[in-house]
C-alpha atoms as a PDB file:
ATOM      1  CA  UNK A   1      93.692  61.584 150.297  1.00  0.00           C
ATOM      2  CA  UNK A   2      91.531  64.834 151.025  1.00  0.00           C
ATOM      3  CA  UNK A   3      95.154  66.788 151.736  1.00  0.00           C
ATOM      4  CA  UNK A   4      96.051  65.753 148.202  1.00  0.00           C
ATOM      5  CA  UNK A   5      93.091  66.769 146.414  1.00  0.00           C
ATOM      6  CA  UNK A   6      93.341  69.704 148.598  1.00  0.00           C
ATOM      7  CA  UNK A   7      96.794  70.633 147.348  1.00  0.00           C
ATOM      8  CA  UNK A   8      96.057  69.705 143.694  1.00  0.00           C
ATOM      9  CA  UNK A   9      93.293  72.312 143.851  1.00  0.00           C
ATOM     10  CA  UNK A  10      95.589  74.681 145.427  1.00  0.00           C
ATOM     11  CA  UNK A  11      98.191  74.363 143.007  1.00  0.00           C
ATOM     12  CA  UNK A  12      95.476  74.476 139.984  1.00  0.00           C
ATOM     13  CA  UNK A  13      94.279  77.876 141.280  1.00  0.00           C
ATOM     14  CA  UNK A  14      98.080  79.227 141.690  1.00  0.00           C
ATOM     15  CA  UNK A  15      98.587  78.122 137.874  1.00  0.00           C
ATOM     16  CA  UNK A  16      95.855  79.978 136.228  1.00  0.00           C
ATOM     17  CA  UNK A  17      96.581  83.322 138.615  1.00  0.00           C
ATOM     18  CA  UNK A  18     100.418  82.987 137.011  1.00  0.00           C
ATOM     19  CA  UNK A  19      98.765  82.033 133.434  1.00  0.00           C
ATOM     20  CA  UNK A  20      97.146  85.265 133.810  1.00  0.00           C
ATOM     21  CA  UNK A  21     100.055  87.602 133.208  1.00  0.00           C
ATOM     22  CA  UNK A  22     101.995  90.823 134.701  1.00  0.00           C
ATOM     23  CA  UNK A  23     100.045  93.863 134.430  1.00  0.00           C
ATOM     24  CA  UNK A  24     101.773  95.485 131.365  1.00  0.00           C
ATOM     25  CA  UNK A  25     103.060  98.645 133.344  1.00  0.00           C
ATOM     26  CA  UNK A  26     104.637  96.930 135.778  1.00  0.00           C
ATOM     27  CA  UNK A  27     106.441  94.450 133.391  1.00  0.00           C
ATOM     28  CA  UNK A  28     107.689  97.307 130.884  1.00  0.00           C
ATOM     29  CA  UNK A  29     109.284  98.720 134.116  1.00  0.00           C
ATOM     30  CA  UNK A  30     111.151  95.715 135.076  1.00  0.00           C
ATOM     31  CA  UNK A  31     112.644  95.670 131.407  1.00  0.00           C
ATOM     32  CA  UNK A  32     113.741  98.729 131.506  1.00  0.00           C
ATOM     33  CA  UNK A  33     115.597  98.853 134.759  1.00  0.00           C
ATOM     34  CA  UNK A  34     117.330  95.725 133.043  1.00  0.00           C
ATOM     35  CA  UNK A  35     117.908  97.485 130.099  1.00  0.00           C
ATOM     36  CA  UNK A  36     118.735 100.719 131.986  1.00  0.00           C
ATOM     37  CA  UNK A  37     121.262  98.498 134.233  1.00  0.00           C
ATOM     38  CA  UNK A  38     123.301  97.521 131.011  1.00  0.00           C
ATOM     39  CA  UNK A  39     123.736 100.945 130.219  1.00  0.00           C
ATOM     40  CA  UNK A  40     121.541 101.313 126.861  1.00  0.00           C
ATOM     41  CA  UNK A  41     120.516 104.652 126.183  1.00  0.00           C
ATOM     42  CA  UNK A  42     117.969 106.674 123.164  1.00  0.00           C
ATOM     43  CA  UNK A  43     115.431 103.654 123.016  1.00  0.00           C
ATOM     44  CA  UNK A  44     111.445 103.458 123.553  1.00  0.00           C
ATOM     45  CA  UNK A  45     109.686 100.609 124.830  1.00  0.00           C
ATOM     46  CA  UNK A  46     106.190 100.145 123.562  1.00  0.00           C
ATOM     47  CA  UNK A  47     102.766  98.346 124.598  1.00  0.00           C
ATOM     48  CA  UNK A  48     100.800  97.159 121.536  1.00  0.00           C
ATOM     49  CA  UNK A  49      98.434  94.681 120.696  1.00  0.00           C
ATOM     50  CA  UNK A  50      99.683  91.329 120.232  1.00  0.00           C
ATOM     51  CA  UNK A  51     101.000  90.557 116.459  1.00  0.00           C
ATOM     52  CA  UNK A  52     101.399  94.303 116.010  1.00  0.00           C
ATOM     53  CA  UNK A  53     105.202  94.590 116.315  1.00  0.00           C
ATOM     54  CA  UNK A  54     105.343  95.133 112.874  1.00  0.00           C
ATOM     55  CA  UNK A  55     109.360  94.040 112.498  1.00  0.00           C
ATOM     56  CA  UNK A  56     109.876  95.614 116.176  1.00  0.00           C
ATOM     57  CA  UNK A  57     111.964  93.812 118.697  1.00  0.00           C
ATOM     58  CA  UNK A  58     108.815  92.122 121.383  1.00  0.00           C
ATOM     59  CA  UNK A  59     110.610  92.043 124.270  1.00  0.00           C
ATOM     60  CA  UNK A  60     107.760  90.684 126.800  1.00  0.00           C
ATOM     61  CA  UNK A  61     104.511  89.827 126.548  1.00  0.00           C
ATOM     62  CA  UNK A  62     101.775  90.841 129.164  1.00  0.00           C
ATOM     63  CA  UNK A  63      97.919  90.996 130.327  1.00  0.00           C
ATOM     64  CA  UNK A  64      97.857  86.907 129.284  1.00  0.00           C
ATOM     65  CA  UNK A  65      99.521  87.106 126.400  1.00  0.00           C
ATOM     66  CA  UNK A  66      97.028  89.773 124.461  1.00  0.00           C
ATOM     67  CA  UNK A  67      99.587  92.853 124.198  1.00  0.00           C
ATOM     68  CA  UNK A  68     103.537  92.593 123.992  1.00  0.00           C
ATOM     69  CA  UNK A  69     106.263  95.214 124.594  1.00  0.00           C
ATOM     70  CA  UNK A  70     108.302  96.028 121.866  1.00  0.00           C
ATOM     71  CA  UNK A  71     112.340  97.710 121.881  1.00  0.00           C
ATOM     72  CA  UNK A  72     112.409 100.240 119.607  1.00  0.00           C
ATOM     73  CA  UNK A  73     116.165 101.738 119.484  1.00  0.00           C
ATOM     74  CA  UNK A  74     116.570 105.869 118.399  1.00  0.00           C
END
């Protein structure tokens, strides 16, 4: 019974580090190697406040949900 308390806790504490997000930086590089890797080219991505997209593409969200990264093509 204590091992399975003991792994309950565990697993709570391994939720809320994931709950807490990617660092933004590190996320808006990983979507643009993807984006890179299909060969787009002449776009910006952008780290804004959440709810700021203003009619952008949000193509990730980061820092626990409180900013998103937004596609902007040109």
């Amino acid at each position: 019974m204590k091992k399975f308390i003991l792994a309950v806790g565990l697993l709570g504490l391994a939720g809320g580090a994931f709950a807490a997000g990617k660092p933004c930086e590190e996320l808006k590089g990983e979507i643009a190697a993807k984006i890179d890797a299909k060969g787009a080219s002449n776009y910006t991505l952008e780290i804004v406040d959440k709810g700021a997209a203003a009619g952008d593409k949000v193509v990730g969200t980061c820092e626990g949900g409180t900013k998103e990264i937004v596609y902007k093509r040109g």
